[in-house]
PDB file of N, CA and C in Angstrom:
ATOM      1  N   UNK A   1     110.286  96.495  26.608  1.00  0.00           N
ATOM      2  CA  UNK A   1     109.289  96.541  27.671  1.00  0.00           C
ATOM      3  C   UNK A   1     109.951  96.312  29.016  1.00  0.00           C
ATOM      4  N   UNK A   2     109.436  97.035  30.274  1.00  0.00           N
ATOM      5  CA  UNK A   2     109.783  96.833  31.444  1.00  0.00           C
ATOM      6  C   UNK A   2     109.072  96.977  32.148  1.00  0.00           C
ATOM      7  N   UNK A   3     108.647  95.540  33.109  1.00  0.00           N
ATOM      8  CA  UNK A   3     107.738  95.842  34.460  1.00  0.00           C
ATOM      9  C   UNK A   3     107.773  96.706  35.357  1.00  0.00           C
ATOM     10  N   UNK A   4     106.867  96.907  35.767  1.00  0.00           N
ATOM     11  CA  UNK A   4     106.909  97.760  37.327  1.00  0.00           C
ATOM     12  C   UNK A   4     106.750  97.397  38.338  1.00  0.00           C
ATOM     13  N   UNK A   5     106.886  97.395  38.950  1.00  0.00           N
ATOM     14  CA  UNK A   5     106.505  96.723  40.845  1.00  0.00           C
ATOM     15  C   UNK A   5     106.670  98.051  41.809  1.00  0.00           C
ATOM     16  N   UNK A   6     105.873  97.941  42.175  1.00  0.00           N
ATOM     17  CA  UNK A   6     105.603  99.209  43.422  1.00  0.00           C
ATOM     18  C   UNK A   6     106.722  98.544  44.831  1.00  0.00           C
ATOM     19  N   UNK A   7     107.116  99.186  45.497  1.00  0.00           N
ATOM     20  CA  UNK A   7     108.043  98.566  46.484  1.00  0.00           C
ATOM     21  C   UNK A   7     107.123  98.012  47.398  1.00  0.00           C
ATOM     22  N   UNK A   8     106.836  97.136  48.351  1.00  0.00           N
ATOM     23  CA  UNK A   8     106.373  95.860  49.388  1.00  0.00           C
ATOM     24  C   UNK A   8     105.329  95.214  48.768  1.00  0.00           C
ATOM     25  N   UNK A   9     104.868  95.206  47.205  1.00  0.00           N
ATOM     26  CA  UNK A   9     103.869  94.732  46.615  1.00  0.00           C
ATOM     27  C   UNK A   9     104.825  93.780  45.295  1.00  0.00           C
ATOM     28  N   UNK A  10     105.680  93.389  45.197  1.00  0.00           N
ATOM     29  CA  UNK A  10     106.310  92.574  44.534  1.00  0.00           C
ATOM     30  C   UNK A  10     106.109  91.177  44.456  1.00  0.00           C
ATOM     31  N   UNK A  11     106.112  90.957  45.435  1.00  0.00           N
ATOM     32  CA  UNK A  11     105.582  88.900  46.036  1.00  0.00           C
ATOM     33  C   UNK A  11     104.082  88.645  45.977  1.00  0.00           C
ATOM     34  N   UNK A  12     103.043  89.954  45.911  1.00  0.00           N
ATOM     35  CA  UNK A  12     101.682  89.537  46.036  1.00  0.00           C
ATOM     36  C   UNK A  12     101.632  89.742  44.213  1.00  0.00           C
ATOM     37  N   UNK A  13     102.288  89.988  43.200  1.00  0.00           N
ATOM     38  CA  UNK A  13     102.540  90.050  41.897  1.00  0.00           C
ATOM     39  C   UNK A  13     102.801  89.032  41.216  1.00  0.00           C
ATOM     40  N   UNK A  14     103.689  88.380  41.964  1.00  0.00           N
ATOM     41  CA  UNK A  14     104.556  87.352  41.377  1.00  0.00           C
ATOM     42  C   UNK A  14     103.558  86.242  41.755  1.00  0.00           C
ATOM     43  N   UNK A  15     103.197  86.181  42.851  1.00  0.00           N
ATOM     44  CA  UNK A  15     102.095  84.728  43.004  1.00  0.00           C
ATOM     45  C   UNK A  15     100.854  85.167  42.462  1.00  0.00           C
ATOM     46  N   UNK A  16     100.542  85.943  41.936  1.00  0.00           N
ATOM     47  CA  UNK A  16      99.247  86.062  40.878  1.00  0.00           C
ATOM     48  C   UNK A  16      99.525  86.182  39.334  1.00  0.00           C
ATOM     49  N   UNK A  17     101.189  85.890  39.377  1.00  0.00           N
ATOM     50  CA  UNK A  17     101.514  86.086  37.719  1.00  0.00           C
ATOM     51  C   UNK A  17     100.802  87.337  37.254  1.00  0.00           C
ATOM     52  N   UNK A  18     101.356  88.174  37.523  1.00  0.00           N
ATOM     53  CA  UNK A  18     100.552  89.773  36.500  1.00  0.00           C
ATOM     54  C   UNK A  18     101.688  90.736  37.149  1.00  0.00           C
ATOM     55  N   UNK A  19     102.195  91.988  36.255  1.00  0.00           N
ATOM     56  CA  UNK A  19     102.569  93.118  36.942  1.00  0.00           C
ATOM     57  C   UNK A  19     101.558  94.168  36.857  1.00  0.00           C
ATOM     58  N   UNK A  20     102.137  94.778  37.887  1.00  0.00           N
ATOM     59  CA  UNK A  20     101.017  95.820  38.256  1.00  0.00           C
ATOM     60  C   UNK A  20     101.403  97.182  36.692  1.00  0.00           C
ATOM     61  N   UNK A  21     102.133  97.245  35.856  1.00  0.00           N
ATOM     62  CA  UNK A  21     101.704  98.175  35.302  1.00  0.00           C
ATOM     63  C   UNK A  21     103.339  97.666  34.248  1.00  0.00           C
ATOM     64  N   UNK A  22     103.287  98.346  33.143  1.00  0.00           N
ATOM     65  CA  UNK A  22     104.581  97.819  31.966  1.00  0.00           C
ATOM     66  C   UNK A  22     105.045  99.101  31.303  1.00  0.00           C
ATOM     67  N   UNK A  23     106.193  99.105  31.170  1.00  0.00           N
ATOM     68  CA  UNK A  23     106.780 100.952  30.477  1.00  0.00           C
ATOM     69  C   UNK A  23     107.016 100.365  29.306  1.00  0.00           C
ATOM     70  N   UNK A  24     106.854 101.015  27.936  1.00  0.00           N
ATOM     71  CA  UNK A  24     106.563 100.659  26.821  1.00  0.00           C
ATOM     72  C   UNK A  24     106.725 101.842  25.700  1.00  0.00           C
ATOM     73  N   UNK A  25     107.769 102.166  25.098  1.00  0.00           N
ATOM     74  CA  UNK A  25     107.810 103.127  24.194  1.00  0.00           C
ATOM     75  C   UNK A  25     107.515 104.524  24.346  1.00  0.00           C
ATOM     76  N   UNK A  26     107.864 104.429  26.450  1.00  0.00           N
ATOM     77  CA  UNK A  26     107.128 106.439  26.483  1.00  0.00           C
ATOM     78  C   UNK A  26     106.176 106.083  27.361  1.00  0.00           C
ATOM     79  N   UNK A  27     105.649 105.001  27.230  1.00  0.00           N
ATOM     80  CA  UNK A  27     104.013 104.830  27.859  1.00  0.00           C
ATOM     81  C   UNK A  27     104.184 104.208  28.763  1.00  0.00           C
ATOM     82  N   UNK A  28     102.998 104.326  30.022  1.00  0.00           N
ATOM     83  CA  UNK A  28     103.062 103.050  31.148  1.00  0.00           C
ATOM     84  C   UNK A  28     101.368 103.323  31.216  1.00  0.00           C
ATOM     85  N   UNK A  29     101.632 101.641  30.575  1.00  0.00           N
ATOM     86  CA  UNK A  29     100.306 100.886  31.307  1.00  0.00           C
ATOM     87  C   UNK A  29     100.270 100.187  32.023  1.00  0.00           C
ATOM     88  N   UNK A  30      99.252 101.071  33.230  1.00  0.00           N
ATOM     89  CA  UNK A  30      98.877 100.135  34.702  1.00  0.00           C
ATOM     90  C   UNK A  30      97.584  99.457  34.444  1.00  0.00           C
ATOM     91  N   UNK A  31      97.992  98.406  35.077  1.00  0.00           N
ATOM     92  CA  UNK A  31      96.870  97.112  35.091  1.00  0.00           C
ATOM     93  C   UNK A  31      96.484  97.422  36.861  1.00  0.00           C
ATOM     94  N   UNK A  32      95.000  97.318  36.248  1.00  0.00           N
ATOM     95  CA  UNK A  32      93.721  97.342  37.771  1.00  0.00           C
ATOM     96  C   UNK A  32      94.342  97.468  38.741  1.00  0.00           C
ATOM     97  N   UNK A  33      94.094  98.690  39.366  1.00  0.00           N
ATOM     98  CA  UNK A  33      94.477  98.112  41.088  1.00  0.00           C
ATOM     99  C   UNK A  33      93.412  98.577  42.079  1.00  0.00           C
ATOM    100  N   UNK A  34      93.628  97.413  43.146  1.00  0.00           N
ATOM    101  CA  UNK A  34      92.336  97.639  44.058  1.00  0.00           C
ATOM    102  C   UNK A  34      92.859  97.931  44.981  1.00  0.00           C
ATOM    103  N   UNK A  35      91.641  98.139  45.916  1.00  0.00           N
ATOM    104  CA  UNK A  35      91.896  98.658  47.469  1.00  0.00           C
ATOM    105  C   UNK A  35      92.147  97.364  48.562  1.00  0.00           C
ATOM    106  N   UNK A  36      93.515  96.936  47.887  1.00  0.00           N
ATOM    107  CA  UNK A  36      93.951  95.615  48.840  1.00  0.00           C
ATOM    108  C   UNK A  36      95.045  96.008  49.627  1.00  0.00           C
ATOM    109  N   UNK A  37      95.071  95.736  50.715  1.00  0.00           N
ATOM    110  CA  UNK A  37      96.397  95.777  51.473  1.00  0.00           C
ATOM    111  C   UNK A  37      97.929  95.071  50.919  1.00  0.00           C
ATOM    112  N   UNK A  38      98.755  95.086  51.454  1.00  0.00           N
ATOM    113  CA  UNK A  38     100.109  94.886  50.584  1.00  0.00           C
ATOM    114  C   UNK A  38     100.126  92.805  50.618  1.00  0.00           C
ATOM    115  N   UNK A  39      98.973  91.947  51.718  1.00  0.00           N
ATOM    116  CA  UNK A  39      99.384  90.833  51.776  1.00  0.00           C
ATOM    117  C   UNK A  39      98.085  90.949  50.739  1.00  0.00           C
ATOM    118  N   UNK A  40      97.180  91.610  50.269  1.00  0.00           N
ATOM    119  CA  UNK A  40      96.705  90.807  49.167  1.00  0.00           C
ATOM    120  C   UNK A  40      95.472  91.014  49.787  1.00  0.00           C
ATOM    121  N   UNK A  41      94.688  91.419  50.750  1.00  0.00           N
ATOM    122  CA  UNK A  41      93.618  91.033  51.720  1.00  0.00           C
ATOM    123  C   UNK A  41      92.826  92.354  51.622  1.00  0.00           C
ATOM    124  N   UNK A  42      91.390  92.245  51.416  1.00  0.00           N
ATOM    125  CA  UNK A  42      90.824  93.507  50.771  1.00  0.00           C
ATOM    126  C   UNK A  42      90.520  94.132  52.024  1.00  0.00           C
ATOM    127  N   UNK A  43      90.591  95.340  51.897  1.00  0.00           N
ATOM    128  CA  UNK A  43      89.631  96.831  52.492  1.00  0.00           C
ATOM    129  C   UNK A  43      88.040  96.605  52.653  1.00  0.00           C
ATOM    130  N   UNK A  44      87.362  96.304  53.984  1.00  0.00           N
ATOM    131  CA  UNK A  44      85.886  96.079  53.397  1.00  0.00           C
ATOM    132  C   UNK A  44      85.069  97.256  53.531  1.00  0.00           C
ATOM    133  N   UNK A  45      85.546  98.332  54.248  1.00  0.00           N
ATOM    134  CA  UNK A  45      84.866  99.491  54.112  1.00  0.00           C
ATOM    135  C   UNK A  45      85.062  99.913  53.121  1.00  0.00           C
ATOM    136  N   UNK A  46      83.906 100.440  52.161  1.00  0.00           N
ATOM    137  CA  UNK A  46      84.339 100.882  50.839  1.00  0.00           C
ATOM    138  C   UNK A  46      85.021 102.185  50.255  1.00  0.00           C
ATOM    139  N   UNK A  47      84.719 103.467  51.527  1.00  0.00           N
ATOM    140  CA  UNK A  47      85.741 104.557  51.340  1.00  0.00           C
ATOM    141  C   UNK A  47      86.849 104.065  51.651  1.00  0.00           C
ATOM    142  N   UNK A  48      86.946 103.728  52.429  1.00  0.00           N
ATOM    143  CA  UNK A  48      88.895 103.233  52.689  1.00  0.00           C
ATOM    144  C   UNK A  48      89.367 102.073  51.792  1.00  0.00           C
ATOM    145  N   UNK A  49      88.687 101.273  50.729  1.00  0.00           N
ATOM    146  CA  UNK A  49      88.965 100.445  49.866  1.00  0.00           C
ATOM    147  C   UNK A  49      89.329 101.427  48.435  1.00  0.00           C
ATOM    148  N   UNK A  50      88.908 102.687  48.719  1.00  0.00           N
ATOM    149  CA  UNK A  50      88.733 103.470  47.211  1.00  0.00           C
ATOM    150  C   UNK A  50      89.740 104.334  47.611  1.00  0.00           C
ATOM    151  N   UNK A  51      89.885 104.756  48.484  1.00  0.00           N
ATOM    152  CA  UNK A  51      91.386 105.723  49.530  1.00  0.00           C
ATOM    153  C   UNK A  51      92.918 104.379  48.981  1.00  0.00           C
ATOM    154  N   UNK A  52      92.374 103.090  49.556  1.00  0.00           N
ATOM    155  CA  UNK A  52      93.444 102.212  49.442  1.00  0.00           C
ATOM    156  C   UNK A  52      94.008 102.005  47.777  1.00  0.00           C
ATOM    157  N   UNK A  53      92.641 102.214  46.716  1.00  0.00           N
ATOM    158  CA  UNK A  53      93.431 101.824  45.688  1.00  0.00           C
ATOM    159  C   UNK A  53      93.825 102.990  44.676  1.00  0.00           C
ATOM    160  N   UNK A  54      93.712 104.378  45.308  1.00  0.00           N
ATOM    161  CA  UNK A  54      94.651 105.348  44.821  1.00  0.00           C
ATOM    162  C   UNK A  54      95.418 105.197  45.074  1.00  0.00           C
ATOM    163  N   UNK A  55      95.788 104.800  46.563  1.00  0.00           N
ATOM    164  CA  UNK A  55      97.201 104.659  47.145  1.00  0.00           C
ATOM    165  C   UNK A  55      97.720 103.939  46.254  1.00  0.00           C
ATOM    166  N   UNK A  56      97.688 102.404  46.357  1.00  0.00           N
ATOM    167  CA  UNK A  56      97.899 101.693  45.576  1.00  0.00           C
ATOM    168  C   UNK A  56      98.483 101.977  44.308  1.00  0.00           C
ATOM    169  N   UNK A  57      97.364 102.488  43.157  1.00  0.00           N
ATOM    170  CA  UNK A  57      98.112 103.438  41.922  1.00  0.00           C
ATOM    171  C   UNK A  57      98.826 104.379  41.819  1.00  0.00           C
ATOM    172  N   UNK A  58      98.983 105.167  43.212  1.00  0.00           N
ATOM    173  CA  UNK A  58     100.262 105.943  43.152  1.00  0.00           C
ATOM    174  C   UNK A  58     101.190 105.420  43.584  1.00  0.00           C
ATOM    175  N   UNK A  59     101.583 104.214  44.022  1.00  0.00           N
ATOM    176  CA  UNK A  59     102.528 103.439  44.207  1.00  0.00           C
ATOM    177  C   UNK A  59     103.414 103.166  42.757  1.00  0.00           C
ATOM    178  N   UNK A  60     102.561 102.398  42.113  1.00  0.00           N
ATOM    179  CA  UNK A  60     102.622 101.605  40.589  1.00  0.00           C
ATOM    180  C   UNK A  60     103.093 103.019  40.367  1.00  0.00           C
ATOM    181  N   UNK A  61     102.596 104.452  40.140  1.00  0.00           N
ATOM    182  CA  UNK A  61     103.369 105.368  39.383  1.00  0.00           C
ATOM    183  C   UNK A  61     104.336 105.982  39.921  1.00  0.00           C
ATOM    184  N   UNK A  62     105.086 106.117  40.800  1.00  0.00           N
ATOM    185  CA  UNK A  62     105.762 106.181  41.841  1.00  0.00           C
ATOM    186  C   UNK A  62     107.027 105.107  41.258  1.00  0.00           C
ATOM    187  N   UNK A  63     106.555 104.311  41.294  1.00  0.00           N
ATOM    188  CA  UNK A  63     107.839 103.016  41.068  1.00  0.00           C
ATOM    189  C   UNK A  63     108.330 103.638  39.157  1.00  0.00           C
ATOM    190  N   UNK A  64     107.474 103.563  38.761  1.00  0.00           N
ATOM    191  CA  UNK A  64     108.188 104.541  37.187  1.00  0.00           C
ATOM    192  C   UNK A  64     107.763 105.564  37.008  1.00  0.00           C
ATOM    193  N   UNK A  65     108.337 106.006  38.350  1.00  0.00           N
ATOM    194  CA  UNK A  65     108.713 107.770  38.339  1.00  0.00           C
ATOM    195  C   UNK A  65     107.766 108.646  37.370  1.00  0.00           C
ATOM    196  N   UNK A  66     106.353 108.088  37.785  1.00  0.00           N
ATOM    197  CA  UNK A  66     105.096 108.879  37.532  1.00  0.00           C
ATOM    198  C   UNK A  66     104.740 109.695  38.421  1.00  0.00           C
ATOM    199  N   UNK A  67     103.664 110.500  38.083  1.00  0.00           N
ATOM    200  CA  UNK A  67     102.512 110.724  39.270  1.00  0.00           C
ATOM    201  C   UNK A  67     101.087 111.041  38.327  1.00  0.00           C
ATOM    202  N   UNK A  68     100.541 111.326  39.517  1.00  0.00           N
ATOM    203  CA  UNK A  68      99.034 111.589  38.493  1.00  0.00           C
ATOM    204  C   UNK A  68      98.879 112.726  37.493  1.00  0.00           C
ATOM    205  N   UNK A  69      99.550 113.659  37.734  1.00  0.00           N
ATOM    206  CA  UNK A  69      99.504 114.643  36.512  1.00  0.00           C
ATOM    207  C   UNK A  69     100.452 113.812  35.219  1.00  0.00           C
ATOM    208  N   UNK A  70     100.722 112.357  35.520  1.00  0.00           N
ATOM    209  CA  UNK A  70     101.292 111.496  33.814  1.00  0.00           C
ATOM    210  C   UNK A  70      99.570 111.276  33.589  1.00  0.00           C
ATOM    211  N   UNK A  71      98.859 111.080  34.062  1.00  0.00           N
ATOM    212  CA  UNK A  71      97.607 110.481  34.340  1.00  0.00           C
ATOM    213  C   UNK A  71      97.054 110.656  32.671  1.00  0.00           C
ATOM    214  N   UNK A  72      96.698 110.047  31.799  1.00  0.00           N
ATOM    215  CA  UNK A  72      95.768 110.667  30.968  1.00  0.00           C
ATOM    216  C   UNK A  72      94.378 110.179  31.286  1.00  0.00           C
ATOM    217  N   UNK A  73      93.756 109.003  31.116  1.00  0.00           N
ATOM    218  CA  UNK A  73      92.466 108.137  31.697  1.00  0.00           C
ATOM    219  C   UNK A  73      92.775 107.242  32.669  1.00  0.00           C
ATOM    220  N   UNK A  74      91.795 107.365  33.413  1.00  0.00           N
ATOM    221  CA  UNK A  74      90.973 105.903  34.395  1.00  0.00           C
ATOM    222  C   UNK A  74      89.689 105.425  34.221  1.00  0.00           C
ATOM    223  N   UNK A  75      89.646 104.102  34.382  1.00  0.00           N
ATOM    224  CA  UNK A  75      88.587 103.306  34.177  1.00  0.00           C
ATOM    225  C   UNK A  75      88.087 103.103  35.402  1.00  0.00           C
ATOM    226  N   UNK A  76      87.025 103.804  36.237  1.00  0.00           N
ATOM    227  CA  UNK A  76      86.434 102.879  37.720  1.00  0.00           C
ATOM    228  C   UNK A  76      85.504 101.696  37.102  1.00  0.00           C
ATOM    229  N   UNK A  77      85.693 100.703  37.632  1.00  0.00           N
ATOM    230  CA  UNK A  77      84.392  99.406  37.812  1.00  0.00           C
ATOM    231  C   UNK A  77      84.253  99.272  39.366  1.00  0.00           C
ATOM    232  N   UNK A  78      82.943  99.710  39.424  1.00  0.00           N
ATOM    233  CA  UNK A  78      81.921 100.127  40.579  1.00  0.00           C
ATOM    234  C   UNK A  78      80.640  98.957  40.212  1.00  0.00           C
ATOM    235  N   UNK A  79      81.155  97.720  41.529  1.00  0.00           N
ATOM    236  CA  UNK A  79      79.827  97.344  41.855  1.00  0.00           C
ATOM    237  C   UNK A  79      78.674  97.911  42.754  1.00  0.00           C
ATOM    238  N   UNK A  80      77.280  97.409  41.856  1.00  0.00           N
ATOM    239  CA  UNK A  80      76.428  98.312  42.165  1.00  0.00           C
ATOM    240  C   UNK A  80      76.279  99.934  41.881  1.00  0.00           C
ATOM    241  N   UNK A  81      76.714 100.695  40.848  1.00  0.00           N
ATOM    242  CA  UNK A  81      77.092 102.177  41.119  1.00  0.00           C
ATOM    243  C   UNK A  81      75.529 102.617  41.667  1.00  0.00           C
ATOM    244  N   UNK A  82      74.586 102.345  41.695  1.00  0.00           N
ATOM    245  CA  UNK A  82      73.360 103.112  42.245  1.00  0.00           C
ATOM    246  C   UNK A  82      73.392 103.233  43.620  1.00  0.00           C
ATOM    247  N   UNK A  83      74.053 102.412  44.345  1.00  0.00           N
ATOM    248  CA  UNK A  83      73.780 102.565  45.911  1.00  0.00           C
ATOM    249  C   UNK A  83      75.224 103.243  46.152  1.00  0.00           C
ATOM    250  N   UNK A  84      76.719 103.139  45.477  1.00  0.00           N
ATOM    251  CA  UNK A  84      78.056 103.098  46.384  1.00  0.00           C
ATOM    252  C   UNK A  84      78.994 104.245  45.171  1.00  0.00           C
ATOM    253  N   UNK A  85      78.152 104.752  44.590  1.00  0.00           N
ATOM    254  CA  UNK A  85      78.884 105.710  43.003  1.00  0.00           C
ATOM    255  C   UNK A  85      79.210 107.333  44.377  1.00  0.00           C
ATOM    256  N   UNK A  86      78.060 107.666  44.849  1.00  0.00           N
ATOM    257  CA  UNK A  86      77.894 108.861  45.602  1.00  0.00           C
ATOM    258  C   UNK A  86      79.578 108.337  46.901  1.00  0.00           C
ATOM    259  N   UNK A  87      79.342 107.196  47.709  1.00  0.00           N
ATOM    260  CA  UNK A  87      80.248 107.299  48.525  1.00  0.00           C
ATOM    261  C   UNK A  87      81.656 107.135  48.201  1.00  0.00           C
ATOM    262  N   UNK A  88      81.859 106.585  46.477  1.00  0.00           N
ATOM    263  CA  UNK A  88      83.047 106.905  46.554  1.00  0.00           C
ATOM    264  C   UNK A  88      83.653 107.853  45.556  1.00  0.00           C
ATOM    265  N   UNK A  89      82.436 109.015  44.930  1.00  0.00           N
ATOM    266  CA  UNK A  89      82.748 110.377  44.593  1.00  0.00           C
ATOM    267  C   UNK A  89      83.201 111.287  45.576  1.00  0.00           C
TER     268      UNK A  89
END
């Protein structure tokens, strides 16, 4: 097994104990990422929080020489989806 760390997101990893994603027999699984800036501090507009955490995951795949066509599934968790599902389709 080998971690991943996206480059200027390493130190906001390490003080939350978690990596952002693990290479594993062929496979990389990325763990959640949100629409946080690189010190850790969220996006409160919610299109630019949902802009921020693609970025974000193409970082994590980026760092092990992914991209989204490695992509097989994503999971969104959308609070509220009745009012905020439309603005960030």
């Amino acid at each position: 097994r080998e971690a991943v760390f996206p480059f200027g997101r390493q130190a906001l990893y390490e003080r939350n104990r978690y990596s952002p994603a693990i290479k594993s027999n062929g496979f990389l699984f990325v763990s959640g990422q949100v629409g946080s800036h690189e010190d850790g501090s969220p996006e409160h507009d919610l299109k630019a929080q949902v802009r921020l955490a693609f970025k974000n995951l193409n970082a994590v795949l980026a760092a092990a020489g992914c991209t989204f066509e490695d992509v097989v599934d994503v999971t969104l968790f959308v609070v509220d989806p009745a009012s905020n599902l439309d603005a960030i389709w």
